[in-house]
PDB file of N, CA and C in Angstrom:
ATOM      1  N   UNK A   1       0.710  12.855 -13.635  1.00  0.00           N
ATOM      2  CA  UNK A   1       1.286  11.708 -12.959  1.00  0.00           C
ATOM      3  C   UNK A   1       2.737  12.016 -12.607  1.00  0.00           C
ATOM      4  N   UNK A   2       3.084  11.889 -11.395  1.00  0.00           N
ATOM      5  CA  UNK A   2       4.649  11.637 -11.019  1.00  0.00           C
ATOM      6  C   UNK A   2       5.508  10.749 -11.753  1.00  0.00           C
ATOM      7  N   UNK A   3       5.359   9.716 -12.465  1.00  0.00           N
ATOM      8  CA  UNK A   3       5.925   8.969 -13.084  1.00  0.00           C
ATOM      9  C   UNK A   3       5.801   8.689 -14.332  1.00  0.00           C
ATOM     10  N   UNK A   4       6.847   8.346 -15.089  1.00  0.00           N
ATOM     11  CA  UNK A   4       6.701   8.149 -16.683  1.00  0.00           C
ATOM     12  C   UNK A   4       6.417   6.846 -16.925  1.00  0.00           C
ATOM     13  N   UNK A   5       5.417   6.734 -18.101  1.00  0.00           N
ATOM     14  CA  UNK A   5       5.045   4.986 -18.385  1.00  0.00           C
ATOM     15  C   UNK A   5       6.323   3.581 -17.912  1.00  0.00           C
ATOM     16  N   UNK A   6       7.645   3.937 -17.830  1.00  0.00           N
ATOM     17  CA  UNK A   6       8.724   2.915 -18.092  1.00  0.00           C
ATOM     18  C   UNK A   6       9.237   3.068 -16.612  1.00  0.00           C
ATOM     19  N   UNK A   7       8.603   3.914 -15.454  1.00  0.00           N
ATOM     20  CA  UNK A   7       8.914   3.821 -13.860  1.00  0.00           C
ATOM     21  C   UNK A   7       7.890   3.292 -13.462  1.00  0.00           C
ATOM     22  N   UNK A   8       6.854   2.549 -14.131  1.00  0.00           N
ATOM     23  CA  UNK A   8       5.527   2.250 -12.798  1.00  0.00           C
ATOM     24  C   UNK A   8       5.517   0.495 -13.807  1.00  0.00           C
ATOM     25  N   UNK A   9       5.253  -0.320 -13.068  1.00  0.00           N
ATOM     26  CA  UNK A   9       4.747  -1.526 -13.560  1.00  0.00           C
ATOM     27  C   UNK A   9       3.510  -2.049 -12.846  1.00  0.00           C
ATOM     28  N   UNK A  10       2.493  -1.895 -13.317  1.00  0.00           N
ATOM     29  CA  UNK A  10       1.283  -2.659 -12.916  1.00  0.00           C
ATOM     30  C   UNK A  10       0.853  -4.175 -13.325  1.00  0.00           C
ATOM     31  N   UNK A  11       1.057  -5.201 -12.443  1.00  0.00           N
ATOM     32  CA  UNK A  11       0.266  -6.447 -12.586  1.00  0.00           C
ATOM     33  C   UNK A  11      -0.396  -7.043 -12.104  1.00  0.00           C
ATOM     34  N   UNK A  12      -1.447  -7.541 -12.915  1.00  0.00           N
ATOM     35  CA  UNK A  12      -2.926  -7.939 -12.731  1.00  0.00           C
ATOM     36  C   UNK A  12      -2.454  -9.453 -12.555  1.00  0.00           C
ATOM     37  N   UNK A  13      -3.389 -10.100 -11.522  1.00  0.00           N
ATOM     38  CA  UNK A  13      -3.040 -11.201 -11.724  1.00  0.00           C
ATOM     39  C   UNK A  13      -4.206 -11.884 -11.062  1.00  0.00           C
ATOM     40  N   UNK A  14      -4.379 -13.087 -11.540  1.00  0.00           N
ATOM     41  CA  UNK A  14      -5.931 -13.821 -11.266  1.00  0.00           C
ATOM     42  C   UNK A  14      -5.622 -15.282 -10.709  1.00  0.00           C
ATOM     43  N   UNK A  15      -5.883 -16.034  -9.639  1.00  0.00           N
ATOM     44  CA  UNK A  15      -5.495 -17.109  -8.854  1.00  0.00           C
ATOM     45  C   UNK A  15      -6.736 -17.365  -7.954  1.00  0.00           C
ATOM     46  N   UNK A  16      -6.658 -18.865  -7.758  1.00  0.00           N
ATOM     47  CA  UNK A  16      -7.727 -19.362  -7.207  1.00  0.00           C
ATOM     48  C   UNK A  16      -8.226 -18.860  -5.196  1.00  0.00           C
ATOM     49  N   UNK A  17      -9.206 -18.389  -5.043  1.00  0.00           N
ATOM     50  CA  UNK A  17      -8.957 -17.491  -3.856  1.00  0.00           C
ATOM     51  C   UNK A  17      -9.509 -18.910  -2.643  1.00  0.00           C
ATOM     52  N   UNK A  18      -9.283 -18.807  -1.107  1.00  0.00           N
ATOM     53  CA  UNK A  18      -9.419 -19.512  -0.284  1.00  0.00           C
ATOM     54  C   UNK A  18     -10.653 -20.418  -0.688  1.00  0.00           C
ATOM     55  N   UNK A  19     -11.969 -19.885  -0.866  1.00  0.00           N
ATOM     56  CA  UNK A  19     -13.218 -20.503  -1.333  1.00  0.00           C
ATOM     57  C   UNK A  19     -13.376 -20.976  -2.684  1.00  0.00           C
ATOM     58  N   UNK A  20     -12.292 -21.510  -3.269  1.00  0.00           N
ATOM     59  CA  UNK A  20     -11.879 -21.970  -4.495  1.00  0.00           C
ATOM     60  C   UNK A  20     -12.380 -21.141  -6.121  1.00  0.00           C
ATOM     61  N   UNK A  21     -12.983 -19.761  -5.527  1.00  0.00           N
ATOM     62  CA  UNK A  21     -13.396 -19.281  -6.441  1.00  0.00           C
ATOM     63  C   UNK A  21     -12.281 -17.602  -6.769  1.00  0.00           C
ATOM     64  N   UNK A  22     -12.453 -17.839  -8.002  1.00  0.00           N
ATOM     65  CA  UNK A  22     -11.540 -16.776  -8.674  1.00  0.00           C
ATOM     66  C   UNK A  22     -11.006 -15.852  -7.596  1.00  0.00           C
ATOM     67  N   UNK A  23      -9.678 -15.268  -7.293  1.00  0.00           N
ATOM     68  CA  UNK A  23      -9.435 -14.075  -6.378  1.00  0.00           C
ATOM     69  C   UNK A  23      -8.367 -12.804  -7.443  1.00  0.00           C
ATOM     70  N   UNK A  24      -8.470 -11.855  -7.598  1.00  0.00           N
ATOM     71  CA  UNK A  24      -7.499 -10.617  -8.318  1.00  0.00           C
ATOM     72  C   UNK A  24      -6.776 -10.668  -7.241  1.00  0.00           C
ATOM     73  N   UNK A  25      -5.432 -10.133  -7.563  1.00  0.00           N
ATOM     74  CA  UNK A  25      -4.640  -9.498  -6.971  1.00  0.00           C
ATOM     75  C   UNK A  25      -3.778  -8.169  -8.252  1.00  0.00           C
ATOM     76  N   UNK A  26      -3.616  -6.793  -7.472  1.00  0.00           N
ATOM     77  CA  UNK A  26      -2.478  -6.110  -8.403  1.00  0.00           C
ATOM     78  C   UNK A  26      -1.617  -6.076  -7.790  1.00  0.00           C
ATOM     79  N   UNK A  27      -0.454  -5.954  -8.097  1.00  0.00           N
ATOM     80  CA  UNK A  27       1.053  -5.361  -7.741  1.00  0.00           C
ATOM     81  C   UNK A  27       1.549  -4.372  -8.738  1.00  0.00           C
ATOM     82  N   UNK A  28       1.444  -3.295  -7.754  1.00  0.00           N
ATOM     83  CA  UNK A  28       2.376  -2.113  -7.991  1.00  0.00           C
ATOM     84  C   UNK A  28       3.779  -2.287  -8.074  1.00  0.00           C
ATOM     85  N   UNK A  29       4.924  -2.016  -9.161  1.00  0.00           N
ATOM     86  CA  UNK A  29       6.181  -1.499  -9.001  1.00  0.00           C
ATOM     87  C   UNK A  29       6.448  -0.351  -9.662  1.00  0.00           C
ATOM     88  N   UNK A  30       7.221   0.185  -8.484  1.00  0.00           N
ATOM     89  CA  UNK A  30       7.601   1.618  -9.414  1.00  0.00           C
ATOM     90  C   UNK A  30       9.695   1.713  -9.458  1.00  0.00           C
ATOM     91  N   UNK A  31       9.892   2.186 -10.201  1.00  0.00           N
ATOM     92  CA  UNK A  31      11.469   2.157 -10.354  1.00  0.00           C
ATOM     93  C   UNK A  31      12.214   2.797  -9.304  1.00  0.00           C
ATOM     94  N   UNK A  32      12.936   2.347  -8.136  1.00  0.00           N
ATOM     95  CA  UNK A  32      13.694   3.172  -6.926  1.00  0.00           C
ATOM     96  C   UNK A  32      13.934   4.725  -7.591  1.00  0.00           C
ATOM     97  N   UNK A  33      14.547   4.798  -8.600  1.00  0.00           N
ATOM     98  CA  UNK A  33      15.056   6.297  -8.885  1.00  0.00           C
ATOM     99  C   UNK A  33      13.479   7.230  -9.292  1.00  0.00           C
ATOM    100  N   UNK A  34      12.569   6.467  -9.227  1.00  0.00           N
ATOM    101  CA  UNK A  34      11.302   7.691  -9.826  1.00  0.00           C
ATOM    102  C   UNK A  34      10.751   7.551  -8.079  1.00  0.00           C
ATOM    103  N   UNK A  35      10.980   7.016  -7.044  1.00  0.00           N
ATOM    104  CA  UNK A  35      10.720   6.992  -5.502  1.00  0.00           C
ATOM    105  C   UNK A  35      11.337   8.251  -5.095  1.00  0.00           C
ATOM    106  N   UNK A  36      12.944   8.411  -5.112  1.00  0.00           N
ATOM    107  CA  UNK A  36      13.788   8.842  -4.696  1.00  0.00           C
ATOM    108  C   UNK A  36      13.295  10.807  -5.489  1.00  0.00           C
ATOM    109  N   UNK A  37      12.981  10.664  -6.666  1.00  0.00           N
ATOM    110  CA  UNK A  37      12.502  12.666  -7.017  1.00  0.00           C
ATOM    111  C   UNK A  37      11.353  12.804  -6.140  1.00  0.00           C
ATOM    112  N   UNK A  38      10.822  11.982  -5.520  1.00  0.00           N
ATOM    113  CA  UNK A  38       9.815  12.193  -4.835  1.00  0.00           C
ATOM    114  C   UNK A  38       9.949  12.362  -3.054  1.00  0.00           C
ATOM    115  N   UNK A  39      11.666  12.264  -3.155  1.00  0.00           N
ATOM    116  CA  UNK A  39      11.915  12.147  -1.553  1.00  0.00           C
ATOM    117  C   UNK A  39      11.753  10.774  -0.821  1.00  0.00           C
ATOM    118  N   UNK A  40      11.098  10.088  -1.623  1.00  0.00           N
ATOM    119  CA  UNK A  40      10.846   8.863  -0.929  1.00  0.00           C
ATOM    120  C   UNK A  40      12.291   7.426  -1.105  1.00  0.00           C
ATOM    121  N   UNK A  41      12.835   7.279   0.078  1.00  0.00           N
ATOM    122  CA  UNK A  41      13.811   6.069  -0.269  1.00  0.00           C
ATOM    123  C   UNK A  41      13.784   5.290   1.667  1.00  0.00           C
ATOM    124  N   UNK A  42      14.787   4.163   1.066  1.00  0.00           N
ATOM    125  CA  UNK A  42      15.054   3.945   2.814  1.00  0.00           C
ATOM    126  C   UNK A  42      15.658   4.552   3.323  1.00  0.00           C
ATOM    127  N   UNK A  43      16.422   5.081   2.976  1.00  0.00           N
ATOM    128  CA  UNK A  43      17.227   5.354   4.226  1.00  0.00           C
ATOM    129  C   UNK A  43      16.795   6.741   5.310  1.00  0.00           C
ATOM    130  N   UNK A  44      15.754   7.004   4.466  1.00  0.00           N
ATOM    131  CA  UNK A  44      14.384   7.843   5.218  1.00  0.00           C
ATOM    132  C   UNK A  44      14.308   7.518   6.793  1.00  0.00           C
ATOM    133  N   UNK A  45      14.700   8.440   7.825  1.00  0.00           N
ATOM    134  CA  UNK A  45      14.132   7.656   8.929  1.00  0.00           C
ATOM    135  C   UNK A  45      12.575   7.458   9.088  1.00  0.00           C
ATOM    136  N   UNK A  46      11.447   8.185   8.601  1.00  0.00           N
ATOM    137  CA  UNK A  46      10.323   7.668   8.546  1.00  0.00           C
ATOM    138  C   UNK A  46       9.534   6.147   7.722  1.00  0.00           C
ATOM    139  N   UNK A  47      11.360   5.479   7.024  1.00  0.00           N
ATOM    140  CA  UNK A  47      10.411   4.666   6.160  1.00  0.00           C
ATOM    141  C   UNK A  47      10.826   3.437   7.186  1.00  0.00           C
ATOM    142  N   UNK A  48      11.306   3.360   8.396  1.00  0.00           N
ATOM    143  CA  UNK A  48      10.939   2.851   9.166  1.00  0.00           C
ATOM    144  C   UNK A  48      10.244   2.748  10.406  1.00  0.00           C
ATOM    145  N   UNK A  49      10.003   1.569  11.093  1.00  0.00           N
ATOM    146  CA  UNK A  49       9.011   1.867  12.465  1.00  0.00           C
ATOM    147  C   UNK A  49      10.153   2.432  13.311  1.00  0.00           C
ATOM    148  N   UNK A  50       9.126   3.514  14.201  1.00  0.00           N
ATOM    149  CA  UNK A  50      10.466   4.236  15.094  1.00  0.00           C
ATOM    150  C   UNK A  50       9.858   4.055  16.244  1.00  0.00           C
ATOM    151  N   UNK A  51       8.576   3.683  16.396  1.00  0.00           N
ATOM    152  CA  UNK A  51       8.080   3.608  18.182  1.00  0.00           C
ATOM    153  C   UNK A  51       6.857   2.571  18.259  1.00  0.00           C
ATOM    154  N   UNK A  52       6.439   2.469  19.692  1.00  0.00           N
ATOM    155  CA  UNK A  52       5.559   1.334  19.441  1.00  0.00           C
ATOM    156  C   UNK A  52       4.245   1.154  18.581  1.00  0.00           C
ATOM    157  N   UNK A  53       3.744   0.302  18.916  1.00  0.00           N
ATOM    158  CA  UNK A  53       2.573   0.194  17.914  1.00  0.00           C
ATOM    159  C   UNK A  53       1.378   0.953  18.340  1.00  0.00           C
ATOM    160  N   UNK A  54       0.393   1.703  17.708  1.00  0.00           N
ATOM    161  CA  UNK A  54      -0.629   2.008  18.512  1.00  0.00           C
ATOM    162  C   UNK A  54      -1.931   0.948  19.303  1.00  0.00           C
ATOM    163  N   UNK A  55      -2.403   1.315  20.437  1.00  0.00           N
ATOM    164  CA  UNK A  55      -3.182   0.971  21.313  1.00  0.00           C
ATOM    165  C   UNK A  55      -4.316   0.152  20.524  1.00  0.00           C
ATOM    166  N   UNK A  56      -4.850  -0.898  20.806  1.00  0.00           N
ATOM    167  CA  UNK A  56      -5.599  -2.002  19.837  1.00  0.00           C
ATOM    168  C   UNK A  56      -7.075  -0.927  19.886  1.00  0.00           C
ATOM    169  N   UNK A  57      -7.651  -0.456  21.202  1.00  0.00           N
ATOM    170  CA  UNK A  57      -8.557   0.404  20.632  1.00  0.00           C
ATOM    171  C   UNK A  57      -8.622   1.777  19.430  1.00  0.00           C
ATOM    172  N   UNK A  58      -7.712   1.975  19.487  1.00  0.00           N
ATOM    173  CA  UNK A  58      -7.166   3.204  18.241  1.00  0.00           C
ATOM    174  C   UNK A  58      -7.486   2.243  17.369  1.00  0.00           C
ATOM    175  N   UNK A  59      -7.060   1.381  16.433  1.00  0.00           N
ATOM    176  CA  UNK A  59      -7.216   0.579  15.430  1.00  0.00           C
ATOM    177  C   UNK A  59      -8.824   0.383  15.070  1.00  0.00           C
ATOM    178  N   UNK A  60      -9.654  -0.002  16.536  1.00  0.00           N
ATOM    179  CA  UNK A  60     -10.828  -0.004  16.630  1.00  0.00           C
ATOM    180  C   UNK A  60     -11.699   0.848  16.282  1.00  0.00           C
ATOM    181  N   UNK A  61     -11.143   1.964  16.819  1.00  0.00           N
ATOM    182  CA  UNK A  61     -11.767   3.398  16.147  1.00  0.00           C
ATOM    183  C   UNK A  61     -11.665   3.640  14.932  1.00  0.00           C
ATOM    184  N   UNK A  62     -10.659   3.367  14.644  1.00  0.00           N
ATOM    185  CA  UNK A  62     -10.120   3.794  12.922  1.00  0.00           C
ATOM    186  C   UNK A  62     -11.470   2.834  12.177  1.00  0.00           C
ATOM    187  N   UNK A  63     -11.549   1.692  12.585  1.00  0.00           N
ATOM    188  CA  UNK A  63     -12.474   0.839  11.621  1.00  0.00           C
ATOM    189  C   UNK A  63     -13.980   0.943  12.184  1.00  0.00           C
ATOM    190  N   UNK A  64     -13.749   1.243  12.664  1.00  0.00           N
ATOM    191  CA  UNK A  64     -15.547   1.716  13.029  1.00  0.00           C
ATOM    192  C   UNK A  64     -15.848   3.599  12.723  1.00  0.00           C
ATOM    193  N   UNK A  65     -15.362   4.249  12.440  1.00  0.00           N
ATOM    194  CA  UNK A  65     -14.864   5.621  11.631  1.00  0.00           C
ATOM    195  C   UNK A  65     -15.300   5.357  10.329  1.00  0.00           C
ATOM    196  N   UNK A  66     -14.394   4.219  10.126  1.00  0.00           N
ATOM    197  CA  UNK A  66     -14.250   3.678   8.195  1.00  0.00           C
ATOM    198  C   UNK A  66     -15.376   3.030   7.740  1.00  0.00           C
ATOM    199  N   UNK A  67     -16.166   2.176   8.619  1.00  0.00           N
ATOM    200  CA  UNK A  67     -17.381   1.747   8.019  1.00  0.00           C
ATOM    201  C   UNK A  67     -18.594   2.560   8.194  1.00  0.00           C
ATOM    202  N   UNK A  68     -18.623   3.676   8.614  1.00  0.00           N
ATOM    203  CA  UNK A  68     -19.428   4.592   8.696  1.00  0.00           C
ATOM    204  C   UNK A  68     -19.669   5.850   7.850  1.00  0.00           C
ATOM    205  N   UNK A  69     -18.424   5.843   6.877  1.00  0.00           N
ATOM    206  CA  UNK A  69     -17.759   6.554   5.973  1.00  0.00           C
ATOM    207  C   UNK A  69     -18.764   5.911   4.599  1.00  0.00           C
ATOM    208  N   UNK A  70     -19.165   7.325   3.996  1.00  0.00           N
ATOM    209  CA  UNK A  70     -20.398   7.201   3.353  1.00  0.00           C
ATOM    210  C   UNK A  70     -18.923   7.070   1.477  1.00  0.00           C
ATOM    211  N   UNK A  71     -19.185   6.350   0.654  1.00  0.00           N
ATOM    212  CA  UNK A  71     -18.613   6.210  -0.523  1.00  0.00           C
ATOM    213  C   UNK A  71     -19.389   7.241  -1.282  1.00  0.00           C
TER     214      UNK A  71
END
């Protein structure tokens, strides 16, 4: 693992979902300084958007690709 037990926080959390029945959610946190040995921070120009969005059929493809994708 890239990170030591006291840089990652995982929480589980359980709340009533749209159809009033149970929904999970997790949230990941990890500590900025265990991001940063990894190269990863903002001031990254990739950790922002730098050009437009792709074409709505690209997206289309991607998810019709993905449900065809054997688990």
């Amino acid at each position: 693992m890239p990170f030591a037990g006291e840089e990652i926080r995982l929480d589980l959390l359980q709340c009533a979902g749209p159809d009033g029945g149970r929904q999970c959610v997790v949230a990941i946190r990890v500590h900025p300084d265990a991001l940063r040995r990894l190269g990863l921070h903002p001031e990254q120009p990739t950790a922002r958007v730098t050009g437009p969005t792709p074409p709505a059929w690209w997206h289309a493809e991607a998810e019709r690709l993905a449900s065809r994708r054997e688990i």
